[in-house]
N, C-alpha and C. Protein backbone atom coordinates (compact mmCIF):
# COMPACT_ATOMS: atom_id res chain seq x y z
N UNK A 1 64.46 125.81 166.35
CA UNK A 1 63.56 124.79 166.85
C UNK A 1 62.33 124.69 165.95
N UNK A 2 61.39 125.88 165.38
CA UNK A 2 60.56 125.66 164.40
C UNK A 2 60.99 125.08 163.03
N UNK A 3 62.54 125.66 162.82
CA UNK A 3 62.72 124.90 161.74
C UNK A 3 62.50 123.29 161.78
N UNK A 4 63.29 122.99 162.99
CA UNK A 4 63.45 121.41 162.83
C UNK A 4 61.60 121.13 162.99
N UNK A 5 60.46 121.49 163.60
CA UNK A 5 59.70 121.13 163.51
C UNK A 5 58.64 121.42 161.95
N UNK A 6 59.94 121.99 161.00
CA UNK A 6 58.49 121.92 159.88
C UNK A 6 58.36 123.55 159.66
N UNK A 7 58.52 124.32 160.55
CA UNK A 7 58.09 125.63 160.02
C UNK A 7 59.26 126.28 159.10
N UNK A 8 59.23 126.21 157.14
CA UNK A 8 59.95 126.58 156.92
C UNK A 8 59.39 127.93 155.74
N UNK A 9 58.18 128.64 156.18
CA UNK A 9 57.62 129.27 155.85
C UNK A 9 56.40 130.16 156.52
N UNK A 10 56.04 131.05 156.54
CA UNK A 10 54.79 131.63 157.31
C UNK A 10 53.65 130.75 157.30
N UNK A 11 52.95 130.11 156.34
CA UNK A 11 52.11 129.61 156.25
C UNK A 11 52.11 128.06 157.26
N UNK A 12 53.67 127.54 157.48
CA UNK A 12 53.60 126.26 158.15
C UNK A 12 54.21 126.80 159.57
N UNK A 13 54.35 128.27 159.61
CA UNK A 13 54.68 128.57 161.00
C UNK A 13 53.37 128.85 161.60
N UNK A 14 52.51 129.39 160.87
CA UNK A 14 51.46 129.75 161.49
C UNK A 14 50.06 128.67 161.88
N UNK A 15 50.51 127.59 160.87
CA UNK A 15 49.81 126.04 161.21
C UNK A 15 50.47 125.53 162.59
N UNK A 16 51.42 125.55 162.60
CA UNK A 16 52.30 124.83 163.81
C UNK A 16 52.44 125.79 165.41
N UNK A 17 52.17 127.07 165.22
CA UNK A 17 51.88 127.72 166.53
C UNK A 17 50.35 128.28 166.44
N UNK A 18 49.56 127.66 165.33
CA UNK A 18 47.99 127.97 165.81
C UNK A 18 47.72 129.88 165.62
N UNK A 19 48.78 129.94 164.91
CA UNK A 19 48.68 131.97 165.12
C UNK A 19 48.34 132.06 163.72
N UNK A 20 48.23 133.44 163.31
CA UNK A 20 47.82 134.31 162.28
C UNK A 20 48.81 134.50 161.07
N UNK A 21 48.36 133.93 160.29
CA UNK A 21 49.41 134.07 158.86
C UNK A 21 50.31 135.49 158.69
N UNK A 22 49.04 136.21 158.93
CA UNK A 22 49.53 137.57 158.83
C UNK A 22 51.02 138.15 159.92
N UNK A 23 50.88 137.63 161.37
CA UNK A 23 51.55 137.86 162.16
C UNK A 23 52.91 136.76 161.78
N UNK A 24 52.72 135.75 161.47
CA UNK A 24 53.49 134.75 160.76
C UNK A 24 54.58 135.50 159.94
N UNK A 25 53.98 136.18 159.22
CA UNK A 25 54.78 136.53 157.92
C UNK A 25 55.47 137.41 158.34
N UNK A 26 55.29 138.27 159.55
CA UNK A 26 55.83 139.62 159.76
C UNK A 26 57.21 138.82 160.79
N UNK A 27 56.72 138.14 161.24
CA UNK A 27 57.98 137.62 162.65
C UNK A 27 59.27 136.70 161.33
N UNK A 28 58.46 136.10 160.01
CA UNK A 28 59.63 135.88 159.18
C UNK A 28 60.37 136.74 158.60
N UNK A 29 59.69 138.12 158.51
CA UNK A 29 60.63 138.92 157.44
C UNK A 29 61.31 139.61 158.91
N UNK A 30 60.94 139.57 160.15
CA UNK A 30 61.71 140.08 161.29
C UNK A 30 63.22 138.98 161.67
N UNK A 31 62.77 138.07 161.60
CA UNK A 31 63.69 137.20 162.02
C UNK A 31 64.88 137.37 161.24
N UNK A 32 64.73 137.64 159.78
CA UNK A 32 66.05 137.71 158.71
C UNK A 32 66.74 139.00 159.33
N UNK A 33 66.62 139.86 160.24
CA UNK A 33 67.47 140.40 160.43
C UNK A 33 68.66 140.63 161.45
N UNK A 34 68.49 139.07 161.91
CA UNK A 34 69.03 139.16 163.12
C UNK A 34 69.93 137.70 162.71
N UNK A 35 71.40 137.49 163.38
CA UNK A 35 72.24 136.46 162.93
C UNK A 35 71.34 135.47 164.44
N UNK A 36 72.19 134.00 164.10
CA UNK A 36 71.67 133.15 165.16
C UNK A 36 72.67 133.82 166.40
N UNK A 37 73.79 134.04 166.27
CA UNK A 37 74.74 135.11 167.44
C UNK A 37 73.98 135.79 168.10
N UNK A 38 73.08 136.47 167.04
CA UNK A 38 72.19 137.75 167.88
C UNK A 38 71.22 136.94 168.87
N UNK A 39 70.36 135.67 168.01
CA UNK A 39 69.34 136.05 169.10
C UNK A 39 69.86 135.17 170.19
N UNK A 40 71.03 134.16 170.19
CA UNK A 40 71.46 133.41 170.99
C UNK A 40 71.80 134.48 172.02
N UNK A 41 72.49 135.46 171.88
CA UNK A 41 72.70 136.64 172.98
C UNK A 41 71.22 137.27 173.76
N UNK A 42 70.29 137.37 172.59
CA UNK A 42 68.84 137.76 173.49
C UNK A 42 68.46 136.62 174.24
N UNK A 43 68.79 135.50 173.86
CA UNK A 43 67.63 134.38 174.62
C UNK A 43 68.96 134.04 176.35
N UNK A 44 70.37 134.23 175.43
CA UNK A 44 70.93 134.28 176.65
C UNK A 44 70.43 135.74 178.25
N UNK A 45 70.08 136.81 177.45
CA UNK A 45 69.66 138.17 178.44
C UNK A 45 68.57 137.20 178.75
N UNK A 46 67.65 137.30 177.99
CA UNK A 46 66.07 137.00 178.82
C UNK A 46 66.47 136.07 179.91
N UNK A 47 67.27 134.73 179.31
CA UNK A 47 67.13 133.70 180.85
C UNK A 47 67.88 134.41 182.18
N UNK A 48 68.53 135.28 181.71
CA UNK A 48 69.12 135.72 182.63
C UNK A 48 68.11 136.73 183.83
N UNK A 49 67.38 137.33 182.93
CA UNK A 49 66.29 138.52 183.25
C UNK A 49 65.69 137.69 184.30
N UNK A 50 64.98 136.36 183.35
CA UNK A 50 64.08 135.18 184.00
C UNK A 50 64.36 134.92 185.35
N UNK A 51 65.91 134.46 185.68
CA UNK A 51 66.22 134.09 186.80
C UNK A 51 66.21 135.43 188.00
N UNK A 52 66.85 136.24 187.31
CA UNK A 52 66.89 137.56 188.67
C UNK A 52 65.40 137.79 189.04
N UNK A 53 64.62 137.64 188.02
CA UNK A 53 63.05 137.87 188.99
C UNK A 53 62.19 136.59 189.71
N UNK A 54 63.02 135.34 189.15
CA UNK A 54 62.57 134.33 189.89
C UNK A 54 63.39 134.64 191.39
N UNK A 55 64.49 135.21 191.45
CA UNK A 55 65.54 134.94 192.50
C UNK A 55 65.12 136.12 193.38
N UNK A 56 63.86 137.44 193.38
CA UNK A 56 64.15 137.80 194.39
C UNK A 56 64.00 139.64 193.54
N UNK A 57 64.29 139.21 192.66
CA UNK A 57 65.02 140.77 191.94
C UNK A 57 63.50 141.90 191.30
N UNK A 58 63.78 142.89 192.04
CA UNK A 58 62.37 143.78 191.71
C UNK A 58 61.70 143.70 189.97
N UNK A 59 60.79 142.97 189.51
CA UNK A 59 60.69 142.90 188.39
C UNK A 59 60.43 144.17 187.05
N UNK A 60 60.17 145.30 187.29
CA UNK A 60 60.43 146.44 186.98
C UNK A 60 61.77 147.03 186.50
N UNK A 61 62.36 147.05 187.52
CA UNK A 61 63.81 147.25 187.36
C UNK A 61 64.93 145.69 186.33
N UNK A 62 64.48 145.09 186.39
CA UNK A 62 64.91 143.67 185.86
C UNK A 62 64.36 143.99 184.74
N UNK A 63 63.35 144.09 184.42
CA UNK A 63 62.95 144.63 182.83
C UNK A 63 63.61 145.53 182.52
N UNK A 64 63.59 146.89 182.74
CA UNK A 64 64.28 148.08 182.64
C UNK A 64 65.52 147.88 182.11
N UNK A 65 66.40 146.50 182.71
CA UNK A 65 67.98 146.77 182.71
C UNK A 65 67.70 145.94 181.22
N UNK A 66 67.11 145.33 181.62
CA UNK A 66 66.65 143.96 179.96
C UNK A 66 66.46 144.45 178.51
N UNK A 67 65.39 145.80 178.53
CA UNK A 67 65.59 146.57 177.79
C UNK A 67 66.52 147.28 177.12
N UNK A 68 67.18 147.66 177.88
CA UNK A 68 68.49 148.31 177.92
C UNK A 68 69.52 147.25 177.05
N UNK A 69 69.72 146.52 177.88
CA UNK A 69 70.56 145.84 177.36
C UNK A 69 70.02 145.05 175.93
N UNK A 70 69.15 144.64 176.02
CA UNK A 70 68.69 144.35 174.52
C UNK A 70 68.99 145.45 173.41
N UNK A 71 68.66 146.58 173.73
CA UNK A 71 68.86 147.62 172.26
C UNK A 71 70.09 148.70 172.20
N UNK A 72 70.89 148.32 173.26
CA UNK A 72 72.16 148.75 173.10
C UNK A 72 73.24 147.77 172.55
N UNK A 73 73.88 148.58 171.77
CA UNK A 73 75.43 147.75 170.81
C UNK A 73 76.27 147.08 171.89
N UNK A 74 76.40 146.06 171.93
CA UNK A 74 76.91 144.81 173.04
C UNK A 74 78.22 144.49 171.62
N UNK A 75 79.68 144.59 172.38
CA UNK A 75 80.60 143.61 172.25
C UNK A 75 80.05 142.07 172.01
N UNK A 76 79.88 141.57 170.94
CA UNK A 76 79.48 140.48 170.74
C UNK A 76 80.20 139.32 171.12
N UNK A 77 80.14 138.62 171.40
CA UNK A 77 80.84 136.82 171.72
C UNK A 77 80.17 136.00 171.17
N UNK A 78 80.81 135.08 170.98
CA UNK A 78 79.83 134.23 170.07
C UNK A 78 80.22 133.24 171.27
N UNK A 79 78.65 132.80 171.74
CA UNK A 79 78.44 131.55 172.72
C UNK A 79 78.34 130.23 171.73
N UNK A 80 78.19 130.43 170.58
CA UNK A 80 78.70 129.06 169.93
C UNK A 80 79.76 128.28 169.82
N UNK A 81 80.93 129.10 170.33
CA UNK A 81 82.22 128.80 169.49
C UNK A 81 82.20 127.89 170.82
N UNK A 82 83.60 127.80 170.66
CA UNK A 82 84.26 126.26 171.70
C UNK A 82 85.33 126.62 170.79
């Protein structure tokens, strides 16, 4: 999504979210290490996280499992395919 808006560097990421070049540069050389698979799988956990604590679910423990599951080796799927 930053790409399509223009951010194709620290310096125009950090114009376009108003943040710190410095922090800019660090979330680009972070980002190269992760495939779009990967973070499509994190952003898939978080909404998931999102909803169990909108729905009711002790938010502590909903983090806890979030954690977890974020930095443990997951059987991958790719939610792109079709």
């Amino acid at each position: 999504m930053l790409l399509a808006k223009g951010a194709r560097d620290p310096m125009s990421l950090a114009q376009l979210v108003k943040g710190s070049p410095f922090y800019a540069k660090k979330c680009f050389l972070e980002a190269n290490r992760f495939s779009l698979v990967e973070l499509g799988l994190a952003l898939e956990l978080l909404l998931e996280a999102d909803l169990k604590m909108k729905s009711g679910s002790p938010p502590a423990a909903t983090f806890e499992v979030l954690l977890a599951e974020l930095c443990l080796p997951r059987v991958q799927k790719n939610v792109y395919a079709q």
